[in-house]
N, C-alpha and C. Protein backbone atom coordinates (compact mmCIF):
# COMPACT_ATOMS: atom_id res chain seq x y z
N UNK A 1 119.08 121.77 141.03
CA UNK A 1 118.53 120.48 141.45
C UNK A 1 118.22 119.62 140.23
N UNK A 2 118.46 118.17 140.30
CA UNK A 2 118.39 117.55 139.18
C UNK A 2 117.09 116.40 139.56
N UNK A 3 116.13 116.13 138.78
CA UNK A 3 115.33 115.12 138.97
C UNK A 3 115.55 113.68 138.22
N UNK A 4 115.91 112.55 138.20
CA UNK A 4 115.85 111.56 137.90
C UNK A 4 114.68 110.63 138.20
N UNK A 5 113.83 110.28 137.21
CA UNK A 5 112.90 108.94 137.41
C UNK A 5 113.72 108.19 136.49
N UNK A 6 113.31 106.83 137.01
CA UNK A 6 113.81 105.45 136.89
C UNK A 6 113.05 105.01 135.82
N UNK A 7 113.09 104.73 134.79
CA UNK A 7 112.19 104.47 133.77
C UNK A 7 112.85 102.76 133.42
N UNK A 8 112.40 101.99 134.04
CA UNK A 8 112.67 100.43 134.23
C UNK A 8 111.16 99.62 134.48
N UNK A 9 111.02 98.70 133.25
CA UNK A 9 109.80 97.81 133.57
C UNK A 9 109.61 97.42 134.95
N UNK A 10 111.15 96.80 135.48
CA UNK A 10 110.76 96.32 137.04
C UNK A 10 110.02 97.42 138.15
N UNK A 11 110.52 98.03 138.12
CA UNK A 11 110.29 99.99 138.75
C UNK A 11 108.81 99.68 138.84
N UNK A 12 108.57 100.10 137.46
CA UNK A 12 107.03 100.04 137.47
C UNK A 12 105.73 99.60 137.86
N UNK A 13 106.50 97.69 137.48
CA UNK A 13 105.81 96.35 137.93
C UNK A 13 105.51 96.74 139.50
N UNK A 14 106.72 97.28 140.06
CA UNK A 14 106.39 96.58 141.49
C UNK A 14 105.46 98.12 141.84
N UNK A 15 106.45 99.08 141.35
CA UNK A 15 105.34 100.42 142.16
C UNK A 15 103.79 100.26 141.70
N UNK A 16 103.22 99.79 140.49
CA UNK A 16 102.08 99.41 139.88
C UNK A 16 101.52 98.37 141.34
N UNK A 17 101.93 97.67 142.22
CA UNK A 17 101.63 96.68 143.04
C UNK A 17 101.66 97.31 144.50
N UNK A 18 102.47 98.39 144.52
CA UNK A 18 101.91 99.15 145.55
C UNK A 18 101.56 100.23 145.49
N UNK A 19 100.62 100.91 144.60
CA UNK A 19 99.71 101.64 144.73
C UNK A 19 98.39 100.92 145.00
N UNK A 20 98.41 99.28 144.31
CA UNK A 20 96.78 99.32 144.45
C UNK A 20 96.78 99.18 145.87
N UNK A 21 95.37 99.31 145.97
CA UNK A 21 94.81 99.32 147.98
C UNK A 21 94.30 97.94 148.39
N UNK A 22 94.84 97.27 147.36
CA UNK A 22 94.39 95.43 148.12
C UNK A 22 95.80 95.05 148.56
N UNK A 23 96.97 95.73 148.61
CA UNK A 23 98.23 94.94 148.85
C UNK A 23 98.19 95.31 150.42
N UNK A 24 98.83 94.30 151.24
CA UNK A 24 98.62 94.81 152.19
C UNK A 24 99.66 94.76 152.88
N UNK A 25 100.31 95.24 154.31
CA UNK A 25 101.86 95.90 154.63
C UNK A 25 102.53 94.90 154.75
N UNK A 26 102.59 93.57 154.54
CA UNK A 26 103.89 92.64 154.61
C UNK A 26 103.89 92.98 153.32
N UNK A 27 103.45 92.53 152.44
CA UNK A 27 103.69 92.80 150.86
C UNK A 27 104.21 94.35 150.33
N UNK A 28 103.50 94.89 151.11
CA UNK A 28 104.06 96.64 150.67
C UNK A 28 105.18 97.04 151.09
N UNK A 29 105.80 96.17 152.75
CA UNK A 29 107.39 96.32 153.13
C UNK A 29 108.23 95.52 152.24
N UNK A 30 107.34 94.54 151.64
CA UNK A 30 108.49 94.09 151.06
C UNK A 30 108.81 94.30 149.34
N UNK A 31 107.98 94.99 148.81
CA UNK A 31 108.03 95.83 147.45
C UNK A 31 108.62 96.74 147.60
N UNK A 32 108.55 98.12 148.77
CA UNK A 32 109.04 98.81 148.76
C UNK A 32 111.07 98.54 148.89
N UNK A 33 110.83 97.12 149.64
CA UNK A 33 111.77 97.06 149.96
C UNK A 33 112.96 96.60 148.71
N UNK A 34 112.42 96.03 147.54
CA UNK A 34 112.76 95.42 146.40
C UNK A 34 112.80 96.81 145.72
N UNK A 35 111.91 98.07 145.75
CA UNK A 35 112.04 98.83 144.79
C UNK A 35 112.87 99.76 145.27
N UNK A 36 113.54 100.02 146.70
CA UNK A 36 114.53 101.11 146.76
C UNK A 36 115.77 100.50 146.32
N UNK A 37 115.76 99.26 146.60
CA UNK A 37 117.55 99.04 146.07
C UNK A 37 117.49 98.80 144.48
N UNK A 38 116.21 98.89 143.57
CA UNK A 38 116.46 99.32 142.63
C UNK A 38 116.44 100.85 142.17
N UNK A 39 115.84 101.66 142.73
CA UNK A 39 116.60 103.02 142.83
C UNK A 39 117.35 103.77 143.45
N UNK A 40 118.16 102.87 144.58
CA UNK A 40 119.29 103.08 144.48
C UNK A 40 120.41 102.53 143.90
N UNK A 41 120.49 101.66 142.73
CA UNK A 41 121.10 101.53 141.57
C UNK A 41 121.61 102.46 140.96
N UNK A 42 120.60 103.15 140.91
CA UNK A 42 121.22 104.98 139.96
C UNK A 42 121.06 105.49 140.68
N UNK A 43 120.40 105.45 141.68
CA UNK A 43 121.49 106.96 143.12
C UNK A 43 123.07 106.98 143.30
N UNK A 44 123.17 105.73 143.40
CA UNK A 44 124.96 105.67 143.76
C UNK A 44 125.67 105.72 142.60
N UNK A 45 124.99 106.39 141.08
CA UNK A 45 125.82 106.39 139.95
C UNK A 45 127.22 107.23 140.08
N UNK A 46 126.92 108.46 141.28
CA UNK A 46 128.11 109.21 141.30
C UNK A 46 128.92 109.37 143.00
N UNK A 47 128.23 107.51 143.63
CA UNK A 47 128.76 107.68 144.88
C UNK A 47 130.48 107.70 144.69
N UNK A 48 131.32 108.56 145.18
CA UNK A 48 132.55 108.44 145.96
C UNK A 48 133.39 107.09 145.66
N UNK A 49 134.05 107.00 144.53
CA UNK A 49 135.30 105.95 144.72
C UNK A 49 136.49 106.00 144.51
N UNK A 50 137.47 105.27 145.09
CA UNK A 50 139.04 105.57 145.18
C UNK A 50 139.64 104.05 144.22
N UNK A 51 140.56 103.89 143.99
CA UNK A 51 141.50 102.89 143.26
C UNK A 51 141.99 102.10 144.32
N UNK A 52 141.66 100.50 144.25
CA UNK A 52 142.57 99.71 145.33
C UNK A 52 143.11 98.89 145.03
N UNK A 53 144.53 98.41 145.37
CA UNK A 53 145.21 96.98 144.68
C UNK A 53 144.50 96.02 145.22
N UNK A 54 143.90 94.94 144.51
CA UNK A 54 143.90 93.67 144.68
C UNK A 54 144.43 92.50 143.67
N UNK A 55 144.72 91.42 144.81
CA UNK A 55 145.74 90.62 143.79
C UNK A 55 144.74 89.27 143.51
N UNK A 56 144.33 89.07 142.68
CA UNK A 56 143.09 87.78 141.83
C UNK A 56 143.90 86.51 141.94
N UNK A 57 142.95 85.29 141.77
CA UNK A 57 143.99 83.79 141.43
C UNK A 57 144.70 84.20 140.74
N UNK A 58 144.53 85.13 139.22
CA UNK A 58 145.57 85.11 138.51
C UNK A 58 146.90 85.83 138.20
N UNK A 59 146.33 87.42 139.00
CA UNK A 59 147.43 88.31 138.88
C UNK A 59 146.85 89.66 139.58
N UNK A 60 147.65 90.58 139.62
CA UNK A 60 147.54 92.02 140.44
C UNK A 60 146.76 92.72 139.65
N UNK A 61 146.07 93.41 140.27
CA UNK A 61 145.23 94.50 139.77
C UNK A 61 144.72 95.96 140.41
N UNK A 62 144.12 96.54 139.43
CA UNK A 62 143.61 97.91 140.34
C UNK A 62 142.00 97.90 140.37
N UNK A 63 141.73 97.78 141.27
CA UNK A 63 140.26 98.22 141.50
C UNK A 63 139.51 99.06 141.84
N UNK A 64 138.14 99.11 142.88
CA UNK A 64 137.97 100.12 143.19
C UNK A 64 137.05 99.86 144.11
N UNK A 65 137.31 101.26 144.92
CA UNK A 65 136.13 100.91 146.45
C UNK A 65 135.99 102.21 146.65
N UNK A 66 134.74 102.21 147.49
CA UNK A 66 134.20 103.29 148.35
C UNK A 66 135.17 103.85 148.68
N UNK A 67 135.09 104.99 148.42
CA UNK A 67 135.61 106.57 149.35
C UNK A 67 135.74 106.91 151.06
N UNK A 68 136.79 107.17 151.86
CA UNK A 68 136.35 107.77 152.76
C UNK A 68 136.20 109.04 153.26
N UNK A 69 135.39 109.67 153.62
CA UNK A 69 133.98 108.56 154.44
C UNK A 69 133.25 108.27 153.68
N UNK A 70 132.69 107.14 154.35
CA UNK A 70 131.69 106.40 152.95
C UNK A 70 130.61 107.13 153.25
N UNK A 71 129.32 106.30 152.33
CA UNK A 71 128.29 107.99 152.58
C UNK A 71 127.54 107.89 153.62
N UNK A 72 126.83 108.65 154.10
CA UNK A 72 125.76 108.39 154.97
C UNK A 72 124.50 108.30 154.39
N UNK A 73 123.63 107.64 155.02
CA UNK A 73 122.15 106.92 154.79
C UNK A 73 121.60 107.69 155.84
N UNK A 74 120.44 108.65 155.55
CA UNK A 74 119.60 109.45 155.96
C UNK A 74 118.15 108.59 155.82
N UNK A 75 117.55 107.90 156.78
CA UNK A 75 115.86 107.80 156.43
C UNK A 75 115.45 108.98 157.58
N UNK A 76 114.01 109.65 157.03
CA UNK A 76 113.53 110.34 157.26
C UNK A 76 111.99 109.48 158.42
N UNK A 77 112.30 109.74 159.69
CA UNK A 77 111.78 108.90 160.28
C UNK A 77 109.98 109.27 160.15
N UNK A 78 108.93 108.41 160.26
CA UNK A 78 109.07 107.17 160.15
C UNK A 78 109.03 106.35 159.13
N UNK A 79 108.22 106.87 158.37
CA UNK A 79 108.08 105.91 156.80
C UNK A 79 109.45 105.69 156.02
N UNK A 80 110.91 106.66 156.53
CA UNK A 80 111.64 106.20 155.72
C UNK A 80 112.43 105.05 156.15
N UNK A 81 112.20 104.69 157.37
CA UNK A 81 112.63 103.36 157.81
C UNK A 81 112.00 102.21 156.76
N UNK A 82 111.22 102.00 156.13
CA UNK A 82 110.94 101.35 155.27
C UNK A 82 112.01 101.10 154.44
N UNK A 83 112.12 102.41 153.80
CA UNK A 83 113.43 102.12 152.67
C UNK A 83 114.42 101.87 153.41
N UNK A 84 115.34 101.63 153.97
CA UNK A 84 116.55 101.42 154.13
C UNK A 84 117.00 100.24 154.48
N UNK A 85 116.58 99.04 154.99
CA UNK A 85 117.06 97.59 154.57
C UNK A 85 117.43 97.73 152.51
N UNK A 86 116.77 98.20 151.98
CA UNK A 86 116.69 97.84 150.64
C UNK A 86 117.60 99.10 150.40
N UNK A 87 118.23 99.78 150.95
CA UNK A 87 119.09 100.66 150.71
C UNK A 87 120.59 100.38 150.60
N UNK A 88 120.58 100.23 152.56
CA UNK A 88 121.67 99.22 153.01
C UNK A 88 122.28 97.67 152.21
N UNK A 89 121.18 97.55 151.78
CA UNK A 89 121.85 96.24 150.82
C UNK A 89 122.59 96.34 149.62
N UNK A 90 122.75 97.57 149.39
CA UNK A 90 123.12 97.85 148.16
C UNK A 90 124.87 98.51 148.76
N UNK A 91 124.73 99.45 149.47
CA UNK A 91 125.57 99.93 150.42
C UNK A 91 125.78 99.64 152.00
N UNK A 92 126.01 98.01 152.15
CA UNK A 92 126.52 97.60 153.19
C UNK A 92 127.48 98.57 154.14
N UNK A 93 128.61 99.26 153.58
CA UNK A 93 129.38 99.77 154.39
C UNK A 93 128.98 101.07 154.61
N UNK A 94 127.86 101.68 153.97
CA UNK A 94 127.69 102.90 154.79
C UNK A 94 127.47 103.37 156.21
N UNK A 95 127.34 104.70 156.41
CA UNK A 95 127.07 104.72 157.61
C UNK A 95 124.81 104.85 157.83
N UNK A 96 124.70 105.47 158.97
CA UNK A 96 123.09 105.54 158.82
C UNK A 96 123.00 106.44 160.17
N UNK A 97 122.20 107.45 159.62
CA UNK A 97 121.85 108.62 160.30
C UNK A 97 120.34 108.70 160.55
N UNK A 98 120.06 109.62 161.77
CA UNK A 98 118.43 109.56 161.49
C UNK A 98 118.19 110.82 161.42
N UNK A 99 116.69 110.96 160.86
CA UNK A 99 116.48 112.63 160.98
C UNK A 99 114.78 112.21 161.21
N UNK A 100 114.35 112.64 162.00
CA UNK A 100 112.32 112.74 162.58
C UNK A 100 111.80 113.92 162.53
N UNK A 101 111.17 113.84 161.03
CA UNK A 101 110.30 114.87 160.54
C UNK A 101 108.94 114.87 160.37
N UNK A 102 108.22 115.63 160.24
CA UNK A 102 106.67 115.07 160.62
C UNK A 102 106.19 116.29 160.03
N UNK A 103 104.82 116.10 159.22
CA UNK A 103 104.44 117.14 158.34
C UNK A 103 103.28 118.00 159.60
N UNK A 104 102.95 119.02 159.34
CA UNK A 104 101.65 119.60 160.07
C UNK A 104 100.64 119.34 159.60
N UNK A 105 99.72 119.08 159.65
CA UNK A 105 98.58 118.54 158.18
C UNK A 105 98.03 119.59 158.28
N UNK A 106 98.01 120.70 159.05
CA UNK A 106 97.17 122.34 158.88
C UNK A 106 97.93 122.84 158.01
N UNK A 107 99.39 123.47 158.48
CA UNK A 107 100.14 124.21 157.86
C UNK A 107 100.97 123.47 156.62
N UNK A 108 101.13 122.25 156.72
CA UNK A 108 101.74 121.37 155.33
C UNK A 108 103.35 121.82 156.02
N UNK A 109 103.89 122.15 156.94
CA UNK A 109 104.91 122.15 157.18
C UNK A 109 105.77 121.48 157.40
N UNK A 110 107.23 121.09 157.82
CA UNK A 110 107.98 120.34 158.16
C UNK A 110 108.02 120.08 159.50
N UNK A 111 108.21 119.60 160.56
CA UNK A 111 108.69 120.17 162.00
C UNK A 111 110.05 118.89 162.39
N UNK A 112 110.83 119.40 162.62
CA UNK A 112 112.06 118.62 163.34
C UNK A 112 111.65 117.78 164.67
N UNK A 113 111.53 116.70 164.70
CA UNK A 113 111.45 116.56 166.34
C UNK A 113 112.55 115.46 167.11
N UNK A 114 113.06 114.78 165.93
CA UNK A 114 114.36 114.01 166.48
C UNK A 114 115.17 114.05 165.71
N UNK A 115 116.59 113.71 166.18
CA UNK A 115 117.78 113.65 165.16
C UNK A 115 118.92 113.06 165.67
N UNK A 116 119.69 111.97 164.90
CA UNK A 116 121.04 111.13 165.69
C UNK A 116 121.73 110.86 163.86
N UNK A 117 122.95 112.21 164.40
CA UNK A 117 123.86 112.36 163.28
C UNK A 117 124.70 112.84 163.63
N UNK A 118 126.17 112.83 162.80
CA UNK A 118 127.09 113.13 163.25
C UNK A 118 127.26 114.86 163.40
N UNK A 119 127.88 115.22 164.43
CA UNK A 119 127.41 116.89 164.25
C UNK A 119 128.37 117.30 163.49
N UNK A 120 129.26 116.80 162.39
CA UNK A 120 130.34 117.53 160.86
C UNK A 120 129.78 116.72 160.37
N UNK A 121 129.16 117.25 159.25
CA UNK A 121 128.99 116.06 157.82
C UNK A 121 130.17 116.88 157.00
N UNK A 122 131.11 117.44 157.22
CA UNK A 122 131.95 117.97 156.25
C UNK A 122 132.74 116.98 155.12
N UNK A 123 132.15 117.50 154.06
CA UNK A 123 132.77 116.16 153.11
C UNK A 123 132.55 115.15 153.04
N UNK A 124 130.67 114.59 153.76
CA UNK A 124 130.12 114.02 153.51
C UNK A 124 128.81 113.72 152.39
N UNK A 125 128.76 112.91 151.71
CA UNK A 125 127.79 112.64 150.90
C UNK A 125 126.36 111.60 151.83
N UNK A 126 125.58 112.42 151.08
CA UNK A 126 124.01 111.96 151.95
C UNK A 126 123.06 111.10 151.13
N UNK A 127 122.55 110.57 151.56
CA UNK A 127 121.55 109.80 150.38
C UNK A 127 120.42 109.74 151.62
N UNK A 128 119.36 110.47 151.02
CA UNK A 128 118.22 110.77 152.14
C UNK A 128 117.03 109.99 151.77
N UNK A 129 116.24 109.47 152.51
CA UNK A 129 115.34 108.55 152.44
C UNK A 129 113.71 109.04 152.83
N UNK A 130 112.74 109.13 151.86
CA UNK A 130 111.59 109.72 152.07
C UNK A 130 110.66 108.89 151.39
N UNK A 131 109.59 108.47 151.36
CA UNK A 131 108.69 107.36 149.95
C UNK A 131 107.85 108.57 149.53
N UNK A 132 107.42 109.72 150.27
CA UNK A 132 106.71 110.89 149.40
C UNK A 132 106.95 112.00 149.14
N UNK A 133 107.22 112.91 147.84
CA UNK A 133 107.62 113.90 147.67
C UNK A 133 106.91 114.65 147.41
N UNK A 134 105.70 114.76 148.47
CA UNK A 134 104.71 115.83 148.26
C UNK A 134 104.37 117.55 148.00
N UNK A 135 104.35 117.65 149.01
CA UNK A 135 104.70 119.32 149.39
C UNK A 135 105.99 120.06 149.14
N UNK A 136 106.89 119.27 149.45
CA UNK A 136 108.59 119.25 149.38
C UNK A 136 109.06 119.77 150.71
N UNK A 137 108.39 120.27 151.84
CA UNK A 137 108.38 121.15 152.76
C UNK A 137 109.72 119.92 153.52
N UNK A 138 109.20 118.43 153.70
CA UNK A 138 109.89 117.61 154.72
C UNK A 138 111.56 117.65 153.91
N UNK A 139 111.50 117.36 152.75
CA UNK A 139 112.58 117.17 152.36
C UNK A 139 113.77 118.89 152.11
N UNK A 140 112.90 119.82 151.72
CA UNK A 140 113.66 120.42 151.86
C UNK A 140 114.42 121.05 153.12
N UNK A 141 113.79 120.75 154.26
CA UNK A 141 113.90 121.17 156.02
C UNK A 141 115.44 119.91 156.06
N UNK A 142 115.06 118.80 155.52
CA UNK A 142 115.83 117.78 155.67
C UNK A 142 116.84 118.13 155.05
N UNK A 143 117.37 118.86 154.09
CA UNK A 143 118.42 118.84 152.82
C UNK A 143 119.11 119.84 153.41
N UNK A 144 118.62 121.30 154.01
CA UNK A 144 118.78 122.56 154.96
C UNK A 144 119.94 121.83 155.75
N UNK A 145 118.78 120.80 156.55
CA UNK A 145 119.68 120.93 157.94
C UNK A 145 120.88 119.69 157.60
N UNK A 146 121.33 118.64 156.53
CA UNK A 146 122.22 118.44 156.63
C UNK A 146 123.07 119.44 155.76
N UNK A 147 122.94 120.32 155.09
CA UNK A 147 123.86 121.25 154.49
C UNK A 147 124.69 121.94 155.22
N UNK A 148 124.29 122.17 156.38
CA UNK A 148 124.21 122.69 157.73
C UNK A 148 125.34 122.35 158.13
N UNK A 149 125.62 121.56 158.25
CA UNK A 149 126.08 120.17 159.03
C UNK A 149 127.26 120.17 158.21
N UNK A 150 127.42 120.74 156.88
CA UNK A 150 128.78 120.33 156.44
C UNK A 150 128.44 119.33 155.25
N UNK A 151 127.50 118.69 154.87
CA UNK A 151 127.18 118.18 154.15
C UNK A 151 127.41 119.02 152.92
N UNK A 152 128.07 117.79 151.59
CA UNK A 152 128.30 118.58 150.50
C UNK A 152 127.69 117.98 149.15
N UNK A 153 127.43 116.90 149.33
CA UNK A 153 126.22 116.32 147.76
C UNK A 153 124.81 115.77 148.32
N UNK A 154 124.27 115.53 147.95
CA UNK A 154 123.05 115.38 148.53
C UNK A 154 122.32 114.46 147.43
N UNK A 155 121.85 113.42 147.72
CA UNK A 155 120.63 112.19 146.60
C UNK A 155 119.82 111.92 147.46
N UNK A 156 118.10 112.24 147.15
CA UNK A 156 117.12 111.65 147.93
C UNK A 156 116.23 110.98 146.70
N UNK A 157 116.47 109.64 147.25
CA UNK A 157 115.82 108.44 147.20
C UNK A 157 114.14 108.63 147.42
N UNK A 158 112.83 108.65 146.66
CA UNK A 158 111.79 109.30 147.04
C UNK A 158 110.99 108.13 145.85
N UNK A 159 109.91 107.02 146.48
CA UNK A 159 109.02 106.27 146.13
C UNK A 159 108.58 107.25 144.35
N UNK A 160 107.34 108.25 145.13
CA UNK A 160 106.49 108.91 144.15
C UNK A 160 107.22 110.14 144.40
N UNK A 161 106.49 111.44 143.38
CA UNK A 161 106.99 112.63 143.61
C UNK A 161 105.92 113.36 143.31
N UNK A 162 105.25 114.55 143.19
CA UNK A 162 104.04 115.75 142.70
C UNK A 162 105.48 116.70 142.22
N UNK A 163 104.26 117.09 140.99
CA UNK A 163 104.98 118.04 140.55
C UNK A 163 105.32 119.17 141.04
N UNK A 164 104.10 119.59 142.12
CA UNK A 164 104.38 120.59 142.86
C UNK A 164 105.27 120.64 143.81
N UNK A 165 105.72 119.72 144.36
CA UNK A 165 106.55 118.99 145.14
C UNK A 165 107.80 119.53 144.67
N UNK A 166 108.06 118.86 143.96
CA UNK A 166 109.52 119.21 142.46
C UNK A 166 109.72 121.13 142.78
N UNK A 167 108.72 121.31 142.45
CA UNK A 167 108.81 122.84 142.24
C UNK A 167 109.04 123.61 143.66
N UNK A 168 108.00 122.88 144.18
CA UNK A 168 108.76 123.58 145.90
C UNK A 168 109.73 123.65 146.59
N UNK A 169 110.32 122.31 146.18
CA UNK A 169 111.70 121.77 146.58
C UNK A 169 112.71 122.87 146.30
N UNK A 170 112.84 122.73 144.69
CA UNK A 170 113.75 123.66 144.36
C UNK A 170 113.68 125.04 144.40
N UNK A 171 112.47 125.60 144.70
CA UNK A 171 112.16 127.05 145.65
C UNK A 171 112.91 127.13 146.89
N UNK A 172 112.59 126.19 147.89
CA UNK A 172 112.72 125.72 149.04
C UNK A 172 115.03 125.46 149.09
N UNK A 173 115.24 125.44 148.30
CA UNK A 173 116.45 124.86 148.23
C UNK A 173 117.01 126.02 147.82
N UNK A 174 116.55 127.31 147.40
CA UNK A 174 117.14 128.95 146.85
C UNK A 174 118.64 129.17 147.52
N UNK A 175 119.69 129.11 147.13
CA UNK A 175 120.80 129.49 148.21
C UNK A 175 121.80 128.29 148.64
N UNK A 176 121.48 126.97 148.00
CA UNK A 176 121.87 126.26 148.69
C UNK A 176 123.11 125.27 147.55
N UNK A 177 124.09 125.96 147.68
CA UNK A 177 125.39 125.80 147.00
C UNK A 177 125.13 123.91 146.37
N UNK A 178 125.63 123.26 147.19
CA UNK A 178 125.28 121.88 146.73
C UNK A 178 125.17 121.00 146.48
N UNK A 179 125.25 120.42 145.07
CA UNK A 179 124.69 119.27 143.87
C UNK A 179 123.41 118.64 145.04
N UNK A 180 122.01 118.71 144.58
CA UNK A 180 120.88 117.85 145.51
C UNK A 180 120.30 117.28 144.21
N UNK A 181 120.21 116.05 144.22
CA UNK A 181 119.71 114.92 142.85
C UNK A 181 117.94 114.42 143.60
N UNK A 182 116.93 114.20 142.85
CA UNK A 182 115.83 113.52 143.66
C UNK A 182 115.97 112.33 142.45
N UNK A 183 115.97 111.11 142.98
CA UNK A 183 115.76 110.30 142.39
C UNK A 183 114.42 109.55 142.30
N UNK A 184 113.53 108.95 141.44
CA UNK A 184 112.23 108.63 142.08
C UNK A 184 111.95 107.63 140.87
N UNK A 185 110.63 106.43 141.35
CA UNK A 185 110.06 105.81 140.27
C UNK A 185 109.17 106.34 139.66
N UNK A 186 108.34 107.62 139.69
CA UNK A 186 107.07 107.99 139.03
C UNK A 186 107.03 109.67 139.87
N UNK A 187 106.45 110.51 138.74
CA UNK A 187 106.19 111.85 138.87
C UNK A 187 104.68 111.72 138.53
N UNK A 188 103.93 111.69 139.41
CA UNK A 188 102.39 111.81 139.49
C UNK A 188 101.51 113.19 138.94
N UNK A 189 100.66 113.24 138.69
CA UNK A 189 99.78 114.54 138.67
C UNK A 189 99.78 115.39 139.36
N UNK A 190 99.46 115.24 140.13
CA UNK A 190 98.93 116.57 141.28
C UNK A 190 98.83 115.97 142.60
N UNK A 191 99.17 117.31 143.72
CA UNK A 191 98.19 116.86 144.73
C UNK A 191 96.90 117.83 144.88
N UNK A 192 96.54 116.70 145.83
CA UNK A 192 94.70 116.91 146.02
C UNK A 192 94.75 117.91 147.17
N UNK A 193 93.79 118.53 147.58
CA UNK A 193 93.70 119.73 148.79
C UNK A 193 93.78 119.68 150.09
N UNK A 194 94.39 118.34 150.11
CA UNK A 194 94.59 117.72 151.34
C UNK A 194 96.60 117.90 151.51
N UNK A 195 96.72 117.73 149.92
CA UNK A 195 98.46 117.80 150.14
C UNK A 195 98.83 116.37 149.86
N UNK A 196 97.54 115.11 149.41
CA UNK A 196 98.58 114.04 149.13
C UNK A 196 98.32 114.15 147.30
N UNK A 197 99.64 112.47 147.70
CA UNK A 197 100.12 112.60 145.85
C UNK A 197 98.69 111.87 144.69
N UNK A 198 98.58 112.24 143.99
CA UNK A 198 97.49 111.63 143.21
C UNK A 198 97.84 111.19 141.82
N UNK A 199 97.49 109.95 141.33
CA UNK A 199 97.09 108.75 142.29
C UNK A 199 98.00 108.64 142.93
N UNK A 200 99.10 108.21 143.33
CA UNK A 200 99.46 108.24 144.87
C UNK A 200 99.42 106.90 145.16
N UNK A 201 99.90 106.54 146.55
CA UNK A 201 99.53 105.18 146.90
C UNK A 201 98.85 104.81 148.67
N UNK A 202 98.84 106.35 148.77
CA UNK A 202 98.17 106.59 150.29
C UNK A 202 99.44 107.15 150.65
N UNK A 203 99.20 106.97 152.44
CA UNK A 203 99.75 107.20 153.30
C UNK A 203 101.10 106.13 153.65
N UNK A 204 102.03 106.41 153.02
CA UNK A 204 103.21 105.40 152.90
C UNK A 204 103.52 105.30 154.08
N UNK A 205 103.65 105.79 155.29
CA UNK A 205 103.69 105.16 156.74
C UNK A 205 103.11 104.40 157.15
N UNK A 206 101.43 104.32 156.83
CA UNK A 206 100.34 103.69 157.40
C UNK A 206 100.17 102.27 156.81
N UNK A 207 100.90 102.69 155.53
CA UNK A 207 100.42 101.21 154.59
C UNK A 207 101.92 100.22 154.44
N UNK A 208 102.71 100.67 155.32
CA UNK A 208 104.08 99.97 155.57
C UNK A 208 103.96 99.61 157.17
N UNK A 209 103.09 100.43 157.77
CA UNK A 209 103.18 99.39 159.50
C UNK A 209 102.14 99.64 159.92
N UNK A 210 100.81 99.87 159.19
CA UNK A 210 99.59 99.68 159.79
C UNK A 210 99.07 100.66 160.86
N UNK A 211 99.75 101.42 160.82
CA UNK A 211 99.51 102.42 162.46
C UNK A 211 99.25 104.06 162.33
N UNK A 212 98.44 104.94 162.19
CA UNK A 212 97.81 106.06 162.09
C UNK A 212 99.67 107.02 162.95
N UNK A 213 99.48 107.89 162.07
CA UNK A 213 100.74 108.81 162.50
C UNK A 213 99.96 109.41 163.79
């Protein structure tokens, strides 16, 4: 497993603007929404491309485009609906999958409870959508079950991250043939005994649509 943070003034500026607790969810949908399609800038460094003729005002050429199949867009429902306008903009022609995961707040677990995807991801590339990489429990349940599926590279797109998080993940991921990239703007301290990220920026569901999970 490979970790990438984004080490970009802009990155910073804006995640610096949504951690504090005076911003409030039009402003936080729409930072978040400015800061995933800047990390997905370098998620798609190794998306899928083929060579295509096109002919310019001035003369013929070779170019290049998306791969098929193009990739799929995984948000992790609900907070990862956030990211993905700012995803999609970057990758108009992808496709978009859902996956509804939900933590236990006793057990810190993952639990599956919805899903609308194609049932072969064979020879598909995923770019999975989460804003917290806490526990690692959601994302790695998530990475499982599209591997599952036929899925063969894997990039999750992830706001913040805990270190412990990092470490669970790739526990959590033991066996699992591959390439899985986490891309993220900031690797935080710790989490607190509750299981969130510290500092952190809260509850990234709650503070993107106002509404208690």
């Amino acid at each position: 497993m490979q970790t990438v943070v984004v080490d970009h003034p802009l990155v910073a500026h804006k995640l610096t603007t949504l951690r504090d607790e005076r911003t409030d969810s039009p402003t936080f949908r729409s930072l978040t929404d400015e800061l995933v399609t800047l990390l997905a800038y370098e998620a798609t460094r190794e998306v899928r491309v083929e060579p295509v003729q096109v002919v310019t005002p001035v003369a013929p050429m070779t170019g290049t485009k998306l791969s098929s199949p193009t990739p799929l867009v995984v948000p992790i429902l609900r907070a990862g609906l956030g990211m993905l306008d700012g995803m999609m903009r970057l990758v108009p022609t992808g496709e978009v999958g859902f996956l509804g995961m939900a933590r236990n707040e006793e057990t810190l677990e993952a639990i599956t409870y919805a899903e609308r995807l194609p049932a072969d991801l064979t020879g598909r590339q995923c770019y999975v959508l989460d804003p917290m990489l806490a526990t690692g429990g959601t994302l790695a349940a998530a990475i499982r079950f599209l591997v599952d599926r036929g899925a063969d590279h894997i990039t999750c797109i992830v706001l913040l991250a805990a270190p412990e998080g990092l470490t669970a993940l790739e526990s959590g991921l033991a066996g699992v043939s591959v390439p899985v990239t986490v891309v993220t703007a900031a690797v935080d301290e710790r989490l607190n005994e509750k299981g969130y990220i510290v500092p952190g920026l809260g509850d990234a569901g709650d503070r993107l649509y106002g509404l208690a999970e």
